[in-house]
Structure formats: structure tokens, C-alpha cells
N, C-alpha and C. Protein backbone atom coordinates (compact mmCIF):
# COMPACT_ATOMS: atom_id res chain seq x y z
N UNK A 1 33.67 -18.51 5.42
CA UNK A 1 33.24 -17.18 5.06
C UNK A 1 32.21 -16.71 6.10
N UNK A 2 32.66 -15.22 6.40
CA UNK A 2 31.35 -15.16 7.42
C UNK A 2 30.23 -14.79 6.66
N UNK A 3 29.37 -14.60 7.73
CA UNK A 3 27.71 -14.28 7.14
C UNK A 3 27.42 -12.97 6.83
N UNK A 4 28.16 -12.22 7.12
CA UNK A 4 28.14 -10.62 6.71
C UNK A 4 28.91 -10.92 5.47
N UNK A 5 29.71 -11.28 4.79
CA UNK A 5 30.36 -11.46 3.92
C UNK A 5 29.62 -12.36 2.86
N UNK A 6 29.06 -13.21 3.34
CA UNK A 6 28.00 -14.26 2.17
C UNK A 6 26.54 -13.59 2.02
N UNK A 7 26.51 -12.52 2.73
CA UNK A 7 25.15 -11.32 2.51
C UNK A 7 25.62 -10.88 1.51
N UNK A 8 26.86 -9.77 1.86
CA UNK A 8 26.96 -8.95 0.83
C UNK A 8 27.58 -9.79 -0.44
N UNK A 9 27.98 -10.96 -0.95
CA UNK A 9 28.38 -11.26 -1.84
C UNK A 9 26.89 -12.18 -2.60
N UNK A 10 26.18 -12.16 -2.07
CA UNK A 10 24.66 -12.89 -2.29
C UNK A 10 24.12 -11.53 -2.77
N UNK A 11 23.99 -10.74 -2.25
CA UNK A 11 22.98 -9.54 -2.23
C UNK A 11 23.99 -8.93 -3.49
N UNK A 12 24.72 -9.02 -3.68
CA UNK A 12 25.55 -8.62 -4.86
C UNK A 12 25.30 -9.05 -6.11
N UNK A 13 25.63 -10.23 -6.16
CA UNK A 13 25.27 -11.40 -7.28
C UNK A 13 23.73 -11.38 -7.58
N UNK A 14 23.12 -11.29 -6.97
CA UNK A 14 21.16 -11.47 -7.16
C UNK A 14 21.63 -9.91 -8.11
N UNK A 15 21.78 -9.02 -7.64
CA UNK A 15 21.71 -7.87 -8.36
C UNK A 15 22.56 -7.99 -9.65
N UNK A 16 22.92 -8.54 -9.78
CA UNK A 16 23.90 -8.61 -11.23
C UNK A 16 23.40 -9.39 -12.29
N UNK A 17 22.03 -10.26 -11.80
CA UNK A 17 21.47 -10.72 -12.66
C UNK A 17 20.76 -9.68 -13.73
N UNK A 18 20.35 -8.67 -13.09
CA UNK A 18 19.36 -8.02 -13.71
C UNK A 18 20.38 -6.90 -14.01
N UNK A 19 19.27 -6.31 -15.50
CA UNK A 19 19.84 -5.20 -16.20
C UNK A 19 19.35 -4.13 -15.62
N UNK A 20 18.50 -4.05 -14.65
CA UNK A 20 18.14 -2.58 -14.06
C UNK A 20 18.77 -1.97 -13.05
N UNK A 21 19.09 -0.30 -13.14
CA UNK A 21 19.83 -0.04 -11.73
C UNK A 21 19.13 -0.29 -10.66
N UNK A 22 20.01 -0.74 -9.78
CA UNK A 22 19.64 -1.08 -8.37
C UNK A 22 20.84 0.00 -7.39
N UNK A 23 20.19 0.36 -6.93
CA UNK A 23 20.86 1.49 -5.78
C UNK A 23 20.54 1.18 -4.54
N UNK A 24 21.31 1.61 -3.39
CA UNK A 24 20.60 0.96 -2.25
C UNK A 24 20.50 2.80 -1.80
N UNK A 25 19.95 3.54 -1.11
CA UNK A 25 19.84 4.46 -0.86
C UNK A 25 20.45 5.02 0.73
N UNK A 26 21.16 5.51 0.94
CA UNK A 26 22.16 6.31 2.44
C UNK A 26 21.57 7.02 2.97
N UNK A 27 21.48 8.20 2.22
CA UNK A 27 20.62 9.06 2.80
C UNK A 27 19.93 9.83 1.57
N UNK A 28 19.91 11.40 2.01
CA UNK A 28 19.07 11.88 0.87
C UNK A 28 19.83 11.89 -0.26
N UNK A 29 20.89 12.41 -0.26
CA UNK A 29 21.24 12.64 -1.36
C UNK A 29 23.09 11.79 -1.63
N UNK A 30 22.50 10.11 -0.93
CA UNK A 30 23.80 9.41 -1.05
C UNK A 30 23.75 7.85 -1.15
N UNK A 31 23.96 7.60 -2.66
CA UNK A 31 23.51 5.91 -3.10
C UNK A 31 24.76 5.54 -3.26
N UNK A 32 24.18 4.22 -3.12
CA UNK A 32 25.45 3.22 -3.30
C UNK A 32 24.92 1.95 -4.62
N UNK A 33 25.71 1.70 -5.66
CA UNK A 33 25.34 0.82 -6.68
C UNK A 33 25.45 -0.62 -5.93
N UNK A 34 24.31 -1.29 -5.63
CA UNK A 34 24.18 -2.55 -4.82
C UNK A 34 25.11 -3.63 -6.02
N UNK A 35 25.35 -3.73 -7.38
CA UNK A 35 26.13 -4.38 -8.09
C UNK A 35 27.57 -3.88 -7.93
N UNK A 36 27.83 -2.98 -7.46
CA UNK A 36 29.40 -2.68 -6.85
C UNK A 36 29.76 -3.02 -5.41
N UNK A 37 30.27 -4.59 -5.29
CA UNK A 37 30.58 -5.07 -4.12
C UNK A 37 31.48 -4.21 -3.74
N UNK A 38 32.73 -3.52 -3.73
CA UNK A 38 33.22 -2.26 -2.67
C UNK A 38 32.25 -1.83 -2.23
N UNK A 39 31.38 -0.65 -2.80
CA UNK A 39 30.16 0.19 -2.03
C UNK A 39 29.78 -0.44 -1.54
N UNK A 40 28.89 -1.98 -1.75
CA UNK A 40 28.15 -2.57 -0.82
C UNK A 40 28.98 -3.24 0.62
N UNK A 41 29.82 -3.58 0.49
CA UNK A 41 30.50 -3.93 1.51
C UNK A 41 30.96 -2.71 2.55
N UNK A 42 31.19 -1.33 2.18
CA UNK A 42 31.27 -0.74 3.25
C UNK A 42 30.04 -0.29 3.90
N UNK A 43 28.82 -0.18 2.87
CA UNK A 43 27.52 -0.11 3.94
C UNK A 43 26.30 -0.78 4.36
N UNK A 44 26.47 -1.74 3.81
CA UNK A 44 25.90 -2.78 4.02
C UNK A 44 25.48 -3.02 6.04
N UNK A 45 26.17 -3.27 6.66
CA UNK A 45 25.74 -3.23 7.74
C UNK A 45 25.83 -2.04 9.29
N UNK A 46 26.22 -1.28 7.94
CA UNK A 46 26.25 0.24 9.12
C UNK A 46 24.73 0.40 9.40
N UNK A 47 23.62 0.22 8.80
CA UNK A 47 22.45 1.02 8.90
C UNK A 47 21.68 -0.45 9.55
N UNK A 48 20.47 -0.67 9.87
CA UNK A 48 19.41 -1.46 10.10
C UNK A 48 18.48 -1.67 9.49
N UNK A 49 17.85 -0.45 8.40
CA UNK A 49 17.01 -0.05 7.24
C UNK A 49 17.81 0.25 6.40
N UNK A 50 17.25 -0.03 5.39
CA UNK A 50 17.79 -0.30 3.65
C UNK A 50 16.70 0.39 3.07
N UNK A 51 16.70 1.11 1.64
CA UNK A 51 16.29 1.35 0.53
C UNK A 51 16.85 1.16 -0.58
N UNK A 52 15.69 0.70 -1.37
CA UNK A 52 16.69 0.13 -2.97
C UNK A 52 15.67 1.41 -3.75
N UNK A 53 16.41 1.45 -4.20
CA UNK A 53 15.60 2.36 -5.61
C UNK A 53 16.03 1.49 -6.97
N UNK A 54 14.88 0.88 -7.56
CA UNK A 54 15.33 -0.07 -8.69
C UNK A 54 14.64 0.41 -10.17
N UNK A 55 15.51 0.81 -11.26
CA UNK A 55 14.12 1.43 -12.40
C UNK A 55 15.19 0.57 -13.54
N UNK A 56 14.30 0.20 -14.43
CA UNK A 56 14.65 -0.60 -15.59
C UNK A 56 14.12 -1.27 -15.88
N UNK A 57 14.28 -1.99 -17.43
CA UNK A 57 13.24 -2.90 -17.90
C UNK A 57 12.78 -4.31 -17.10
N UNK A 58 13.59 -4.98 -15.99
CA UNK A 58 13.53 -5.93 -15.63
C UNK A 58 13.05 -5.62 -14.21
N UNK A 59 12.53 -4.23 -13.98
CA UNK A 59 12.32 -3.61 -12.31
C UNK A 59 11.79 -4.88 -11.77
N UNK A 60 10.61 -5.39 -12.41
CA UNK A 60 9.67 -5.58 -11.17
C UNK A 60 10.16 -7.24 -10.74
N UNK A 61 10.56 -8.01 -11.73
CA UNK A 61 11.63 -9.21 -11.29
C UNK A 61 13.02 -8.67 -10.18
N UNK A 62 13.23 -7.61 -10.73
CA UNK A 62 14.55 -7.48 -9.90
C UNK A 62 14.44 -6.86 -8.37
N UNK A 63 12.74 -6.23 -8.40
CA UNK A 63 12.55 -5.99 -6.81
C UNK A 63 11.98 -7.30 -6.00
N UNK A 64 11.33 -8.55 -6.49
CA UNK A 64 11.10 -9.40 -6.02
C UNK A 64 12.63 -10.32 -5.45
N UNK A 65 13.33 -10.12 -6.31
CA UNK A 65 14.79 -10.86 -6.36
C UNK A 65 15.45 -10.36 -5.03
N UNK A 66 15.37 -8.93 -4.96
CA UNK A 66 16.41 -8.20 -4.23
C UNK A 66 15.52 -8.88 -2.80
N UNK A 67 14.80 -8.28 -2.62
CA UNK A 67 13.46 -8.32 -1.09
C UNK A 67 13.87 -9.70 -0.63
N UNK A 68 14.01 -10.76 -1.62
CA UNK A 68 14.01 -12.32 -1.13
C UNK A 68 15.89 -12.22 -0.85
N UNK A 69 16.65 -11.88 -1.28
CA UNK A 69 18.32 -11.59 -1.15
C UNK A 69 18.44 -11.33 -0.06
N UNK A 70 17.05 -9.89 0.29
CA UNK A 70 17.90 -9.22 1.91
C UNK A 70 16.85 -10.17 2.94
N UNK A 71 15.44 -10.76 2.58
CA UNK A 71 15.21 -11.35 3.65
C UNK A 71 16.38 -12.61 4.23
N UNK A 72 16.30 -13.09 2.83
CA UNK A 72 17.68 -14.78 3.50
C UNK A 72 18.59 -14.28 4.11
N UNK A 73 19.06 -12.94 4.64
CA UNK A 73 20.26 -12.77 5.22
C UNK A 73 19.56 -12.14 6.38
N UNK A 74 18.44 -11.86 6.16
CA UNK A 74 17.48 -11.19 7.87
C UNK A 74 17.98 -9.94 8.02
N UNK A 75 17.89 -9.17 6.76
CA UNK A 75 17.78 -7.47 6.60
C UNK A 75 16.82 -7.17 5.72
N UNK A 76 15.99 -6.31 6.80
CA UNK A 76 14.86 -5.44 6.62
C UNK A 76 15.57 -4.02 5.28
N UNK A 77 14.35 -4.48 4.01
CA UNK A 77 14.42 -3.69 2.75
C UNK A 77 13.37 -3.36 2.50
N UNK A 78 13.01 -1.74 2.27
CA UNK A 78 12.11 -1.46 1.27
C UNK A 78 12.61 -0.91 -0.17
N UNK A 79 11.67 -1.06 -0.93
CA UNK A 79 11.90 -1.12 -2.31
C UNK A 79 10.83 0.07 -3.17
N UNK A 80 11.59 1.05 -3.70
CA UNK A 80 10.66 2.11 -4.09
C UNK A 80 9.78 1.69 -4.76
N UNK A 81 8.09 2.02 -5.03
CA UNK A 81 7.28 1.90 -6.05
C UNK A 81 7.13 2.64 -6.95
């Protein structure tokens, strides 16, 4: 399996633990559901910068989760506050 492929299926799975939406953010007005491996797999490595927008009861576990997901694969994430 390659490593773009064990990102996005890692960075997938971490997000599916948790009950909160996790979005990764495109642009202004264009998200992608980081728990929907299609979406994530087509943009996942078009960009260099990432945004997650994460809100739900489990946010603040699930932004520590995500941050440690995209560092092990050595993609730079910020995570809304």
C-alpha cells in the first residue's frame, strides 16, 4: 500500500472514531467530510495546508486525534478554535 493511501485511510479511520463533525476545509466556501474516504482521497494531497473544522461533543479529543493522524503522515494541519 502506498503512503498516500495509508494517510488517507489512517486519517480516515482516526476520524471515525469520534462522533463530532470533522471537515477538512478547500476553500471558502468548500468542505470535504474527512470520515468520507472518496472526498478525502481526492483532496487530500492536492493542497500542502489543511484545515479541519471540528464541533461536537467529543471536539477537543477529536482535534488532538486528528493533529497527531496528519503529523504521522508529515501533513501540516490547523484545527479551528
Amino acid at each position: 500500500m502506498s503512503s498516500n493511501i495509508r494517510a488517507i485511510v489512517d486519517i480516515n479511520q482516526t476520524a471515525a472514531e469520534y462522533k463530532s463533525s470533522i471537515v477538512l476545509r478547500i476553500s471558502d466556501n468548500k468542505y470535504i467530510d474527512v470520515k468520507s474516504i472518496l472526498g478525502l482521497s481526492f483532496t487530500l494531497y492536492q493542497n500542502h495546508e489543511y484545515k479541519l473544522e471540528i464541533h461536537g461533543p467529543d471536539e477537543t479529543e477529536a482535534k488532538h486525534a486528528m493533529v497527531e493522524a496528519f503529523k504521522k503522515h508529515h501533513l501540516y494541519v490547523q484545527v479551528n478554535e
